[in-house]
N, C-alpha and C. Protein backbone atom coordinates (compact mmCIF):
# COMPACT_ATOMS: atom_id res chain seq x y z
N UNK A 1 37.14 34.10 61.49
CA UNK A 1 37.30 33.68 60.12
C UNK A 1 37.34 32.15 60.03
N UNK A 2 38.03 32.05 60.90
CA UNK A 2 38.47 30.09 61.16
C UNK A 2 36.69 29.60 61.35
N UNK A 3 36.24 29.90 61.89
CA UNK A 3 34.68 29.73 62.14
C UNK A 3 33.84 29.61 60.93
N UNK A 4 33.70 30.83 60.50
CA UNK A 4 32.91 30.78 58.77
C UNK A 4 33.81 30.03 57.85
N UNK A 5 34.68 29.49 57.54
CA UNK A 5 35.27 28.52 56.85
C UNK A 5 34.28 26.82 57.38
N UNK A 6 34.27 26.77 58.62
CA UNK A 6 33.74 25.60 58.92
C UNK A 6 32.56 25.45 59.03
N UNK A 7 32.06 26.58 59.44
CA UNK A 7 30.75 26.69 58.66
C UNK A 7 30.19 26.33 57.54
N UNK A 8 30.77 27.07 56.67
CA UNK A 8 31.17 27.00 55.29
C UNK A 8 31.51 25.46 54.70
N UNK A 9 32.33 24.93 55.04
CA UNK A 9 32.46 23.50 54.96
C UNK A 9 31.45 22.24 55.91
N UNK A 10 31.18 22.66 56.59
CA UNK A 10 30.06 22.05 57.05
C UNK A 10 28.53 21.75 56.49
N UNK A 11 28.12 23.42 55.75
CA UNK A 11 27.18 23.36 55.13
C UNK A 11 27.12 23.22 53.82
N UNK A 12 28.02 22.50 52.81
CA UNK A 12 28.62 22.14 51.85
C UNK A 12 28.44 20.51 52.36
N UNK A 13 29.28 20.14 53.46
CA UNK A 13 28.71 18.62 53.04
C UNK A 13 27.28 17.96 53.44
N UNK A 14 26.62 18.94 54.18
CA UNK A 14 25.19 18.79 54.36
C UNK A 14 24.73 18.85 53.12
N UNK A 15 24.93 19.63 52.47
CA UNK A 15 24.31 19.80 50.92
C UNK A 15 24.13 18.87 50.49
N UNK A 16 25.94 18.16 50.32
CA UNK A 16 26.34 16.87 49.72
C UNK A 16 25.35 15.59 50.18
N UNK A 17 25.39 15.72 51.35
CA UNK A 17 25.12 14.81 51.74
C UNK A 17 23.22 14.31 51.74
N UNK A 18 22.43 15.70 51.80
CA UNK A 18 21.05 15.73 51.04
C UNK A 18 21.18 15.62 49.69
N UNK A 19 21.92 15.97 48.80
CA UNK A 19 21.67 15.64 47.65
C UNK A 19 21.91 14.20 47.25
N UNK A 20 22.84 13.75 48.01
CA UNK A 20 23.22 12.21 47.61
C UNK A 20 21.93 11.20 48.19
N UNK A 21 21.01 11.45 49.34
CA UNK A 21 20.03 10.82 49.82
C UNK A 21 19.19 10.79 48.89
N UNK A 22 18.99 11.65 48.20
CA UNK A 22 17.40 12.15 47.32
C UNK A 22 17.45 10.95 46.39
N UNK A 23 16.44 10.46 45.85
CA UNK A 23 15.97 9.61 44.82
C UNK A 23 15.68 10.80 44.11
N UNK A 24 16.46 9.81 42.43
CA UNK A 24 15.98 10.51 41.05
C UNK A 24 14.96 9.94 41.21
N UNK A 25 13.65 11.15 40.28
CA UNK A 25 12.50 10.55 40.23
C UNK A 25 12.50 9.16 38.67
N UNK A 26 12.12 8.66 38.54
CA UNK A 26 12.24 7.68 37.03
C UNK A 26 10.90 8.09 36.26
N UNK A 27 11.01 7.89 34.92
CA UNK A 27 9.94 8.73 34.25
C UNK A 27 8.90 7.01 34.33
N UNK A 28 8.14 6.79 34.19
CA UNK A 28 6.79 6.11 34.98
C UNK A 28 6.95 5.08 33.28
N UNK A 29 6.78 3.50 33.43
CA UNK A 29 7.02 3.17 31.94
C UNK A 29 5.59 2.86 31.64
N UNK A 30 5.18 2.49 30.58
CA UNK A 30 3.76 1.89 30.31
C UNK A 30 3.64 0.26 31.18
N UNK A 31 2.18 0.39 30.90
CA UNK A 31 2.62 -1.36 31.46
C UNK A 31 2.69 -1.99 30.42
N UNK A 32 3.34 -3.22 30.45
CA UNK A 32 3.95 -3.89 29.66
C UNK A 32 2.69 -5.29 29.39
N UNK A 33 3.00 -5.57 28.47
CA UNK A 33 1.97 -6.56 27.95
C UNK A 33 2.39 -7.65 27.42
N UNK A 34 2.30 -9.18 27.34
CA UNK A 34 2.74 -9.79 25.96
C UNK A 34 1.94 -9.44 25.18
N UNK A 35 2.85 -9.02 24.06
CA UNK A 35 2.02 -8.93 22.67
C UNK A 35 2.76 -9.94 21.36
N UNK A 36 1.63 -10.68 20.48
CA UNK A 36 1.90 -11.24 19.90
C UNK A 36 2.42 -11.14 18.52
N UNK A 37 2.41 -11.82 17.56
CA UNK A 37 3.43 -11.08 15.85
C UNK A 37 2.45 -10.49 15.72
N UNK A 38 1.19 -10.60 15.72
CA UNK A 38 0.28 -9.57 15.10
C UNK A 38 0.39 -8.18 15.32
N UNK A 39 0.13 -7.93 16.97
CA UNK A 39 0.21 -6.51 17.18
C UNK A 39 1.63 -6.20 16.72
N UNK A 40 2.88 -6.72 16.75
CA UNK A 40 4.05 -6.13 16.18
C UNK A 40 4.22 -5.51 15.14
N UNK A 41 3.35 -6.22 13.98
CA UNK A 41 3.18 -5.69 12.38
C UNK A 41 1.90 -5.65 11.85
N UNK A 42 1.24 -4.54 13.24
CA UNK A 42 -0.65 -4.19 12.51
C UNK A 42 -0.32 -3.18 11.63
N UNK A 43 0.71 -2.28 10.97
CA UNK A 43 0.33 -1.38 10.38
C UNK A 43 0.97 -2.08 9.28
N UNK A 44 1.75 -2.95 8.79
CA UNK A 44 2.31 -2.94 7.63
C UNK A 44 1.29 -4.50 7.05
N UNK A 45 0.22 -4.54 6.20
CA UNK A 45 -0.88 -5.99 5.72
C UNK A 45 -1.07 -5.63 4.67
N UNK A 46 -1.49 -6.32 4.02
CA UNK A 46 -2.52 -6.05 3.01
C UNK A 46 -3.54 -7.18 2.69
N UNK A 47 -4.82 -6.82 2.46
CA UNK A 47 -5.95 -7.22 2.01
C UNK A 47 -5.48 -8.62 0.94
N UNK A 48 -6.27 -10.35 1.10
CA UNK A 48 -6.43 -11.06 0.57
C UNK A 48 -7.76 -11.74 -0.03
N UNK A 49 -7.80 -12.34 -0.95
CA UNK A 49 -8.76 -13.05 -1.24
C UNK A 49 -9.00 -14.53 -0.94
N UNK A 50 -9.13 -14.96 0.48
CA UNK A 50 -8.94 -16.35 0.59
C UNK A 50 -9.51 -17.19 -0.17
N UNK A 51 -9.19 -18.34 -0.02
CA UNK A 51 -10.24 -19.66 -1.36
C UNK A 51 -11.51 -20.02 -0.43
N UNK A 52 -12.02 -19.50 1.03
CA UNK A 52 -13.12 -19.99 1.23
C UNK A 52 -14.46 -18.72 0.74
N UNK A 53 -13.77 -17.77 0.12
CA UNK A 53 -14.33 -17.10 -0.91
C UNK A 53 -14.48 -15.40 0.31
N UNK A 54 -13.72 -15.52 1.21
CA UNK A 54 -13.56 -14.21 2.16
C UNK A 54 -12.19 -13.56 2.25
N UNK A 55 -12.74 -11.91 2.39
CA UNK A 55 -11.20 -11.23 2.33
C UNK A 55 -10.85 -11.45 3.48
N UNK A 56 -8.98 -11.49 3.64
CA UNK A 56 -8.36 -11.15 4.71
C UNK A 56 -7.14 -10.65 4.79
N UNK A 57 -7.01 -9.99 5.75
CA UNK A 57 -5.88 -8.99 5.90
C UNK A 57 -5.03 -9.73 6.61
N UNK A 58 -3.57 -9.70 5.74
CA UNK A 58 -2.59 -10.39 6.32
C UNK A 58 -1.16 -9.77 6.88
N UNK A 59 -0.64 -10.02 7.34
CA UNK A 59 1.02 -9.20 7.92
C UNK A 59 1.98 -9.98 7.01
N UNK A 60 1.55 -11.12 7.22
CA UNK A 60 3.69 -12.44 6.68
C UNK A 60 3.32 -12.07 5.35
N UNK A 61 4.38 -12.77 4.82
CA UNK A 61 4.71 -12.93 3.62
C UNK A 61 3.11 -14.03 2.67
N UNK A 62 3.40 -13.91 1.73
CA UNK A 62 2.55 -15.13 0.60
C UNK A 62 3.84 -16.23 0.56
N UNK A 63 3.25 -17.30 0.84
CA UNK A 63 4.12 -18.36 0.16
C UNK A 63 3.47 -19.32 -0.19
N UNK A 64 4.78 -20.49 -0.94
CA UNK A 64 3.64 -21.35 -1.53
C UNK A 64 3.92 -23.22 -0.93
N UNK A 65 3.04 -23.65 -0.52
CA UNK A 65 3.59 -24.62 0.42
C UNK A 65 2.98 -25.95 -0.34
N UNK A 66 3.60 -27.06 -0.37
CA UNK A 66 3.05 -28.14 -0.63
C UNK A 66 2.06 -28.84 -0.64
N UNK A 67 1.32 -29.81 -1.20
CA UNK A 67 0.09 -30.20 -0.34
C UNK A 67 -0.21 -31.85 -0.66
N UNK A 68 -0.94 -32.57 -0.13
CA UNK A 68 -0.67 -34.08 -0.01
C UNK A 68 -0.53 -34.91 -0.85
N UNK A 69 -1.16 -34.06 -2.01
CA UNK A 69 -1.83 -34.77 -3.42
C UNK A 69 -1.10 -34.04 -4.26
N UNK A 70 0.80 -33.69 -4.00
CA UNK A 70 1.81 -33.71 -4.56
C UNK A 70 1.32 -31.85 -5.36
N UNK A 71 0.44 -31.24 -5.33
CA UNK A 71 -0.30 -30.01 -5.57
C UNK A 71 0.63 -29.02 -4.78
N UNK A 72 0.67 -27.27 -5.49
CA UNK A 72 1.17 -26.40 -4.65
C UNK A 72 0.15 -25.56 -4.30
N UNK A 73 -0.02 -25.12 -3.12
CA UNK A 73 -0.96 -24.48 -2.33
C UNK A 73 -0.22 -22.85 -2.07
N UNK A 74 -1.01 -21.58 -3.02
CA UNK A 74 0.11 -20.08 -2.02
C UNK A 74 -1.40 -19.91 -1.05
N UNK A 75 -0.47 -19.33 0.02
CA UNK A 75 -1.22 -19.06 1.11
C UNK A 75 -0.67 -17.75 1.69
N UNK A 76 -1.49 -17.04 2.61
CA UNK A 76 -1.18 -15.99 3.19
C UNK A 76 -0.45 -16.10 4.50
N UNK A 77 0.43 -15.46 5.15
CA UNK A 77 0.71 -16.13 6.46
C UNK A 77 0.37 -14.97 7.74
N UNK A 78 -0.10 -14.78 8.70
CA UNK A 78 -0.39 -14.51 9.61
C UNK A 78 -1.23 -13.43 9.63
N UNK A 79 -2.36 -13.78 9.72
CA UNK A 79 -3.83 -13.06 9.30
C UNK A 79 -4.28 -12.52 10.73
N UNK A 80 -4.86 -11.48 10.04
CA UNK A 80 -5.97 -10.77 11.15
C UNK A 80 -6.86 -11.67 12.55
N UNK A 81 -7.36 -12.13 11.89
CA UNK A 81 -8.51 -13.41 12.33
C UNK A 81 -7.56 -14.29 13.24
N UNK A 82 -6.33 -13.95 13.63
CA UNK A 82 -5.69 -15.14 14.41
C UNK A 82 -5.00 -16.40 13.25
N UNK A 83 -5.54 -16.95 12.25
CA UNK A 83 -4.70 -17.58 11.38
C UNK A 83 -3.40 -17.58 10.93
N UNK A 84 -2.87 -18.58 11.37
CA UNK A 84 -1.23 -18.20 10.58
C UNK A 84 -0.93 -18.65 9.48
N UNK A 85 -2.25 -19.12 8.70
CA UNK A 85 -1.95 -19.45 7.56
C UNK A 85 -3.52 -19.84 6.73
N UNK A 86 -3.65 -18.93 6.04
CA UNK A 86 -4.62 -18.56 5.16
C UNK A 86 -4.90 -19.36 3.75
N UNK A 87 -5.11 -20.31 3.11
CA UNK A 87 -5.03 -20.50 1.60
C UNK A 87 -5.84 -19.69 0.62
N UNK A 88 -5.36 -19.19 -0.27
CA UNK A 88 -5.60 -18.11 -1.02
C UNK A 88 -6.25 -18.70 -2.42
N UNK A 89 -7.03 -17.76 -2.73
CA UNK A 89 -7.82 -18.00 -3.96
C UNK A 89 -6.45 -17.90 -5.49
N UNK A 90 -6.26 -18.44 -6.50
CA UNK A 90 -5.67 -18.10 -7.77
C UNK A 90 -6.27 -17.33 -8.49
């Protein structure tokens, strides 16, 4: 009896002791990329009418920015085309 007890306890910490060796497998991640504001917010744009008389699809906000000749300029901000700043037709 004294025998199959240590047995018994023997093959219990073998167990232990294979299970503690094993690597969890890790679930595999994508590869990682820099990605820039654009790809962050491609689904949320909408369609502009720039002033060089072409549409473009923008992500930022419209705002309206100053301009040299004391004039306000709205513009689109971070366009399709790579532009981060579009001037827009009135």
């Amino acid at each position: 009896m004294f025998r199959q007890v240590l047995e018994s306890i023997a093959m219990k910490a073998l167990t232990l002791a294979l299970l503690l060796s094993m690597t969890v497998a890790q679930p595999a991640h994508p590869e990682r990329r820099p990605s820039g504001h654009l790809d962050q917010h491609a689904k949320s744009g909408r369609w502009y009418f720039a002033a060089s008389g072409h549409a473009v699809y923008c992500y930022g906000p419209v705002m309206t920015l100053p301009q040299a000749n004391g004039d306000i300029q709205k513009v689109a901000t971070f366009c399709r085309d790579g532009r981060a700043v579009v001037p827009l037709k009135d």
